[in-house]
Protein backbone atom coordinates (compact mmCIF):
# COMPACT_ATOMS: atom_id res chain seq x y z
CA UNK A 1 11.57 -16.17 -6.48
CA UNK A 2 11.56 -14.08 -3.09
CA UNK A 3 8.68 -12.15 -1.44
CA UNK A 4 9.37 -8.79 0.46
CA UNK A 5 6.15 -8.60 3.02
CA UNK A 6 5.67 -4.86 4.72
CA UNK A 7 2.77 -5.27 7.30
CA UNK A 8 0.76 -2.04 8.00
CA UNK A 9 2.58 0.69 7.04
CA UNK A 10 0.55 3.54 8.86
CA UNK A 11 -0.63 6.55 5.79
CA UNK A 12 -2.59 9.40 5.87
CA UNK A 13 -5.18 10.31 2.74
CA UNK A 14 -8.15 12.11 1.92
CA UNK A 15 -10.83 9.73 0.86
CA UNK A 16 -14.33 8.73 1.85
CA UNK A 17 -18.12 9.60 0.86
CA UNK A 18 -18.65 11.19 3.87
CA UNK A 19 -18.80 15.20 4.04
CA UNK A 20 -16.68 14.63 7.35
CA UNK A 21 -14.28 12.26 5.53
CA UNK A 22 -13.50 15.15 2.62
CA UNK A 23 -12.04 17.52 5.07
CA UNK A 24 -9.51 15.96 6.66
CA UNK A 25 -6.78 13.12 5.52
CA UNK A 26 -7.63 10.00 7.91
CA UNK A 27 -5.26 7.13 8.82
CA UNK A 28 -5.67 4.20 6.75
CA UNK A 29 -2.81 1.16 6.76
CA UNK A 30 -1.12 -0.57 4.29
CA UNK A 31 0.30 -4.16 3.85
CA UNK A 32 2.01 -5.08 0.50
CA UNK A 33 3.92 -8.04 -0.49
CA UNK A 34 6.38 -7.39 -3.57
CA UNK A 35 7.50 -10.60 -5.39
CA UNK A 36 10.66 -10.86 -7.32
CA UNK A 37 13.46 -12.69 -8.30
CA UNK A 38 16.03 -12.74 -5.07
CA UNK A 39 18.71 -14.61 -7.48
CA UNK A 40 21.05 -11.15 -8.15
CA UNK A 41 20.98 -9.89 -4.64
CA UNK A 42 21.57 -13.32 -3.32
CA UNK A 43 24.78 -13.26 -5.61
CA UNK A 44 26.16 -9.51 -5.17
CA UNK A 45 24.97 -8.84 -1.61
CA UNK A 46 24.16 -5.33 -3.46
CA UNK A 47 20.67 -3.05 -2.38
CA UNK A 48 20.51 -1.45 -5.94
CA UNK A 49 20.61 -5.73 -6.94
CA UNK A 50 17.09 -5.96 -4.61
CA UNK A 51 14.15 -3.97 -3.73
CA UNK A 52 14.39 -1.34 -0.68
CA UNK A 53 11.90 -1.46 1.33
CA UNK A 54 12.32 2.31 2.73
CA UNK A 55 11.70 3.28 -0.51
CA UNK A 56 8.93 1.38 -0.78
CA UNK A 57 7.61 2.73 2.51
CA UNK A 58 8.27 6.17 0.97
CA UNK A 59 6.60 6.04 -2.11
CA UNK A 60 3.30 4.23 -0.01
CA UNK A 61 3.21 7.33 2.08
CA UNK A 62 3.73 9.81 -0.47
CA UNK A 63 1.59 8.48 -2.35
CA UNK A 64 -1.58 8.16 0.11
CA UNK A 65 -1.00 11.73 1.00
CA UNK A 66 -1.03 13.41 -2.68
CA UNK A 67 -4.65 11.26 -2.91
CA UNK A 68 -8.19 12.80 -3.00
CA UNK A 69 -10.77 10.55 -3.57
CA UNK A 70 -13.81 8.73 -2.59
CA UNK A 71 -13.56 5.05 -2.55
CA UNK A 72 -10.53 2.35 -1.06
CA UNK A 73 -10.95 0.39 -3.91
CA UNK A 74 -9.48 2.99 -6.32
CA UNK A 75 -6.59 3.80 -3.82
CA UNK A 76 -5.60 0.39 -3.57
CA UNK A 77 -5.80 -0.08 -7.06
CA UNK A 78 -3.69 2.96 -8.31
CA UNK A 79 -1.46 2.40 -5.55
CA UNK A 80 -0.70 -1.28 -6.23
CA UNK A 81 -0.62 -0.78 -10.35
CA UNK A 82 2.52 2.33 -9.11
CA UNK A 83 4.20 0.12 -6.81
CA UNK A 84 4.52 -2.69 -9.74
CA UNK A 85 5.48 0.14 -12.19
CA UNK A 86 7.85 1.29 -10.13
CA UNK A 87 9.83 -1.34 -8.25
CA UNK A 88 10.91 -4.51 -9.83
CA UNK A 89 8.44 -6.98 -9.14
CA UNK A 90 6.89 -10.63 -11.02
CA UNK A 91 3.32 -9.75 -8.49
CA UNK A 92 2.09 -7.20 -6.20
CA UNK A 93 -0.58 -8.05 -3.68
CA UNK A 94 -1.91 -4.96 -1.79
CA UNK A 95 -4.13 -4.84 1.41
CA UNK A 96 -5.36 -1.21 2.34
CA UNK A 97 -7.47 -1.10 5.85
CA UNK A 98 -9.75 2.01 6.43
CA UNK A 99 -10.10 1.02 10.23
CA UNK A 100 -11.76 4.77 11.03
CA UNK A 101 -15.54 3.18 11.17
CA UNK A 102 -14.87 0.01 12.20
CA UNK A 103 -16.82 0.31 15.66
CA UNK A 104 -19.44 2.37 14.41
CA UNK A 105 -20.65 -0.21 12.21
CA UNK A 106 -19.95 -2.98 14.54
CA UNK A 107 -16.85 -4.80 12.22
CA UNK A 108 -13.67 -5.81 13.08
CA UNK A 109 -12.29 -4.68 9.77
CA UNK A 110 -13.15 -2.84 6.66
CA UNK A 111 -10.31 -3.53 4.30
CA UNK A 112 -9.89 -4.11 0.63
CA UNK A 113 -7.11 -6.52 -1.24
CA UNK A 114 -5.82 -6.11 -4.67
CA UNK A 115 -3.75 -7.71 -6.60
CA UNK A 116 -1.19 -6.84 -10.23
């Protein structure tokens, strides 16, 4: 078993509670590690044996922008039940930081984790 680890990928989306928040996509980061079975790409050498992480990227970012909602929670949860669906993976851990009102409210993070 392997793990792929992407560390805050930068997104855009449209979420919050906030009337300012449902105007305008905000930035929002993303770190995902994708675990899988490295035993056929270790053998063929072959990308279409493994998981690309572009495409990964890709999808993350794609998918953060075509979102409209309220809460973090639900965005990390959709995202991290589409990322299993969609690549081949044994777990999926996803962390999703919303880093916009961090020093207002005197944190140093506001993030939530999810896991499928």
């Amino acid at each position: 078993m392997g793990m792929i680890v992407l560390e805050d990928i930068e997104v855009m989306a449209r979420i919050g509670l906030l009337e300012e928040e449902l105007y305008a996509p905000q930035d929002l980061t993303v770190s995902v590690e994708i675990e899988h079975s490295f035993d056929r790409i270790s053998e063929t050498d072959d990308l279409a044996d493994g998981v690309d992480y572009r495409e990964v990227i890709e999808f993350i970012r794609e998918f953060c922008g075509a979102y409209d909602g309220k809460t973090i929670e639900r965005l990390a949860d959709l995202l991290c039940k589409s990322i299993k669906e969609k690549f081949p993976s044994e777990r999926v851990h996803l962390v999703l930081n919303k880093p916009r009102y961090v020093n207002k409210l005197g944190l140093s993070a506001i993030r939530v984790e999810v896991e499928h």
